[in-house]
N, C-alpha and C. Protein backbone atom coordinates (compact mmCIF):
# COMPACT_ATOMS: atom_id res chain seq x y z
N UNK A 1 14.90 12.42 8.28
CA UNK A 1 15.86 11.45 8.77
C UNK A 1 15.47 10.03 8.34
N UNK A 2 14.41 9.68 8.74
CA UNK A 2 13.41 8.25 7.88
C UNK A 2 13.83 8.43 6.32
N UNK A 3 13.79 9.39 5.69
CA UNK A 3 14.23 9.22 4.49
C UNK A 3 15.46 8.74 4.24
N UNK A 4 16.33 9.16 4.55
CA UNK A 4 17.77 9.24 4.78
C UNK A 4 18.14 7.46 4.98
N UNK A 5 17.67 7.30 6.03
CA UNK A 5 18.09 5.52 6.70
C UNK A 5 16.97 4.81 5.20
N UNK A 6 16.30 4.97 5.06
CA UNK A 6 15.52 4.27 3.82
C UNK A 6 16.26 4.64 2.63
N UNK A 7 16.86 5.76 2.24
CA UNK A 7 17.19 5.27 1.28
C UNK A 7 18.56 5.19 0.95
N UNK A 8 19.20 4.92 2.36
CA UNK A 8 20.26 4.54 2.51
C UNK A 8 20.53 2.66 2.46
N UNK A 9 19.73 2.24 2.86
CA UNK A 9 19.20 0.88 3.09
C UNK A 9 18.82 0.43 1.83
N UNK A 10 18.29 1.17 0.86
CA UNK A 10 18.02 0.78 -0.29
C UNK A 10 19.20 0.23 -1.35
N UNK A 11 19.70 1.55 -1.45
CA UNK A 11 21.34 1.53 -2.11
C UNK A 11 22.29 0.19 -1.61
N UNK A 12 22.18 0.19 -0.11
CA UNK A 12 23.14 -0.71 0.20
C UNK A 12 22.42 -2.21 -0.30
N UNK A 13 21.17 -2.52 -0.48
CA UNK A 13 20.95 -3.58 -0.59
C UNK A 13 20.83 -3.75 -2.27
N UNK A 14 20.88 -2.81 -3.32
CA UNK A 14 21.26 -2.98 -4.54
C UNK A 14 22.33 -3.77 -4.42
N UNK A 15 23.27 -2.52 -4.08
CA UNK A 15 24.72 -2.88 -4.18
C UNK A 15 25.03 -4.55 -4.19
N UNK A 16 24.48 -4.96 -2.31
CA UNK A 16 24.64 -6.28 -2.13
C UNK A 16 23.76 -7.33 -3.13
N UNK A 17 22.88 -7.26 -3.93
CA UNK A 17 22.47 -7.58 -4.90
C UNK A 17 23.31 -8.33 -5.82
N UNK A 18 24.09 -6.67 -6.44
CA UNK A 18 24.62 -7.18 -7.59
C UNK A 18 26.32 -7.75 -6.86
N UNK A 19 26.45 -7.82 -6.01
CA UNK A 19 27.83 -8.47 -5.66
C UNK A 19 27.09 -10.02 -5.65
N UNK A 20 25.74 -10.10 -5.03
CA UNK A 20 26.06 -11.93 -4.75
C UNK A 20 24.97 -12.32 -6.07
N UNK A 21 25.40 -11.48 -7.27
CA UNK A 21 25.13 -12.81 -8.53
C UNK A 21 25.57 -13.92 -9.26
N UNK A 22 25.01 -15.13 -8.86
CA UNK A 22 25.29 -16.26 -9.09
C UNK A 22 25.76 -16.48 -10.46
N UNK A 23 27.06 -15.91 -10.53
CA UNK A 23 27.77 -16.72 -12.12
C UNK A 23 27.45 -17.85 -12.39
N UNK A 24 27.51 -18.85 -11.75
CA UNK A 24 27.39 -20.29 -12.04
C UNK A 24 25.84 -20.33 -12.54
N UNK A 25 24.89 -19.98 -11.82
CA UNK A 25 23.51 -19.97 -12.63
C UNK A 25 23.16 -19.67 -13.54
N UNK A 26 24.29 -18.30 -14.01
CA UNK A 26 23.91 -17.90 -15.43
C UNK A 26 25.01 -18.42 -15.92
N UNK A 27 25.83 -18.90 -15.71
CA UNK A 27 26.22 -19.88 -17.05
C UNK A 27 25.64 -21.72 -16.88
N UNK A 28 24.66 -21.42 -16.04
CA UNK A 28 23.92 -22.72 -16.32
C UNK A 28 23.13 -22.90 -17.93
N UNK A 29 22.47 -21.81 -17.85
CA UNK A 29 21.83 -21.17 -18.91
C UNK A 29 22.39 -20.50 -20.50
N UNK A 30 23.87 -19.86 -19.82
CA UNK A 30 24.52 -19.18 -21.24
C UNK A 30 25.96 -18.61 -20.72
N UNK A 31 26.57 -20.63 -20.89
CA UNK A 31 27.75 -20.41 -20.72
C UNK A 31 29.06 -19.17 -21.70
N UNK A 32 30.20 -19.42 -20.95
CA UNK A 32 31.04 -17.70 -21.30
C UNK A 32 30.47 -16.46 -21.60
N UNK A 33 29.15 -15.89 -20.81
CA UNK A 33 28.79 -14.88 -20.83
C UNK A 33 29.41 -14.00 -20.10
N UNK A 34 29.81 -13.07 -20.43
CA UNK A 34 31.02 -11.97 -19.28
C UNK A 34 29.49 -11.09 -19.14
N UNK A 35 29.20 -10.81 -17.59
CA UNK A 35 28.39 -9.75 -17.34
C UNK A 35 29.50 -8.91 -16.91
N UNK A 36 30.27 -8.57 -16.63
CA UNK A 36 30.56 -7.63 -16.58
C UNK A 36 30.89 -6.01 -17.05
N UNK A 37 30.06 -6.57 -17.82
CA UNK A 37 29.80 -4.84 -18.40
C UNK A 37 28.53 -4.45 -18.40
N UNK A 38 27.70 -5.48 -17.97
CA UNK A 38 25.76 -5.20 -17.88
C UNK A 38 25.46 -4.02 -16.79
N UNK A 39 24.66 -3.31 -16.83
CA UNK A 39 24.51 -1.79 -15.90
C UNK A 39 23.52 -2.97 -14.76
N UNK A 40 23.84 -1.81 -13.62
CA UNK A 40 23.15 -2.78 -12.77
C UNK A 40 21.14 -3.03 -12.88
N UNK A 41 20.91 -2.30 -13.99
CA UNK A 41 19.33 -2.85 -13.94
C UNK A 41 19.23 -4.25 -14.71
N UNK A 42 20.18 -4.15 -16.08
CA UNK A 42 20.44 -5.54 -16.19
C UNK A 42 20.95 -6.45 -15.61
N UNK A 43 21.53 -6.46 -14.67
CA UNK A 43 21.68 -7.51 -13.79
C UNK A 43 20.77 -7.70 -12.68
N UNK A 44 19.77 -6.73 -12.77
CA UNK A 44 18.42 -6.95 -11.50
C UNK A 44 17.35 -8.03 -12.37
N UNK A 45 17.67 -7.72 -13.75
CA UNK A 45 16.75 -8.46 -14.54
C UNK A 45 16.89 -9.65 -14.76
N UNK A 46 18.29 -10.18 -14.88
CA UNK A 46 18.75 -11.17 -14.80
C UNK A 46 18.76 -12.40 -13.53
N UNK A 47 18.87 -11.74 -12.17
CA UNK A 47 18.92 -11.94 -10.62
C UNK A 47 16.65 -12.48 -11.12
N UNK A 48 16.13 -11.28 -11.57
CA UNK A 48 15.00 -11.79 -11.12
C UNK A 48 14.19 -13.14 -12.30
N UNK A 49 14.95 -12.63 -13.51
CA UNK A 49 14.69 -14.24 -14.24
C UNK A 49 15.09 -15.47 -13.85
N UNK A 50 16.18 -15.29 -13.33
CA UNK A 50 16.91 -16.91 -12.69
C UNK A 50 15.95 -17.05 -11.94
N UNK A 51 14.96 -16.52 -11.51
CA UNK A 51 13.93 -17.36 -9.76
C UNK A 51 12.56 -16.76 -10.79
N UNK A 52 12.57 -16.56 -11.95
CA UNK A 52 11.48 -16.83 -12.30
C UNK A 52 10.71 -18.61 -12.92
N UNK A 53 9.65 -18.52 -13.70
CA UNK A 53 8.95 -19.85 -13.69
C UNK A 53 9.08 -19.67 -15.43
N UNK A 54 9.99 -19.10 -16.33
CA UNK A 54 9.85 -19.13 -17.10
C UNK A 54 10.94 -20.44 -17.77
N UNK A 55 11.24 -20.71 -18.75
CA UNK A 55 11.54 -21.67 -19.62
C UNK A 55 13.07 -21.99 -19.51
N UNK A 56 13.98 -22.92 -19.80
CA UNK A 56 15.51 -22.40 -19.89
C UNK A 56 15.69 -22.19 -20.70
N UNK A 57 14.97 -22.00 -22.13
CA UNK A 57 15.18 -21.54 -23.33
C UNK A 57 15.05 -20.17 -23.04
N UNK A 58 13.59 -19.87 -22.56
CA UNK A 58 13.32 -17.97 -22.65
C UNK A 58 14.57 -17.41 -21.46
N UNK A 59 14.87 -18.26 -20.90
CA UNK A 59 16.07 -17.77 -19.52
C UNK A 59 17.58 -17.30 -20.37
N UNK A 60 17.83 -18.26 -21.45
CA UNK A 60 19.07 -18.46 -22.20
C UNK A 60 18.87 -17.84 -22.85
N UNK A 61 17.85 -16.80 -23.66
CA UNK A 61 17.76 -16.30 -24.51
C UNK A 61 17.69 -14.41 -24.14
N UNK A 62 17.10 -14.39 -22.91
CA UNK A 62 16.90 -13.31 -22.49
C UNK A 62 18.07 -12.59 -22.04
N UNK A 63 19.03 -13.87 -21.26
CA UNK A 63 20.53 -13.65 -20.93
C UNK A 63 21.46 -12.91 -21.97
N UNK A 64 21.36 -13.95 -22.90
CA UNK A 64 22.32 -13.95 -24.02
C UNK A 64 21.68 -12.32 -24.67
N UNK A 65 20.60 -11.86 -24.49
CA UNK A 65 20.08 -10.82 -25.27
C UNK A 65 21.13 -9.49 -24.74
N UNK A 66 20.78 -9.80 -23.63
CA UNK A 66 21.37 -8.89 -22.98
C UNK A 66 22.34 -8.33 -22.84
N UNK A 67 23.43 -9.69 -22.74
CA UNK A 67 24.94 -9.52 -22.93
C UNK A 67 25.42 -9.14 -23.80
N UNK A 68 24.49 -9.28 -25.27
CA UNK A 68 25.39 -8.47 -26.51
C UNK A 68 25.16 -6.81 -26.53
């Protein structure tokens, strides 16, 4: 049953993840990028580069990698 509520809790908090990604941040970085076709691990990767300490070049570049 612990399994069950855990990894029920898990899923739901993906989910809510990829609903509250900040468009505006990533087109701070790499404007008219359509994510919408990125699978949701690319968009976990993306969620966790924006709050990383890396560069806005390596940020804009990693984005843009992605999206093509």
């Amino acid at each position: 049953m612990k399994t069950l509520i855990a990894a029920t809790a898990l899923s739901l908090s993906a989910i809510s993840a990829s609903a509250m990604v900040n468009t505006s941040e990533i087109n701070k970085y790499a404007p008219n990028v359509d994510i919408s076709t990125l699978s949701q691990a690319e968009l976990n990767t993306i969620v966790s580069l924006l709050h990383s300490a890396d560069s806005a070049s390596e940020k804009r570049a990693v984005i843009y990698s992605l999206a093509q």
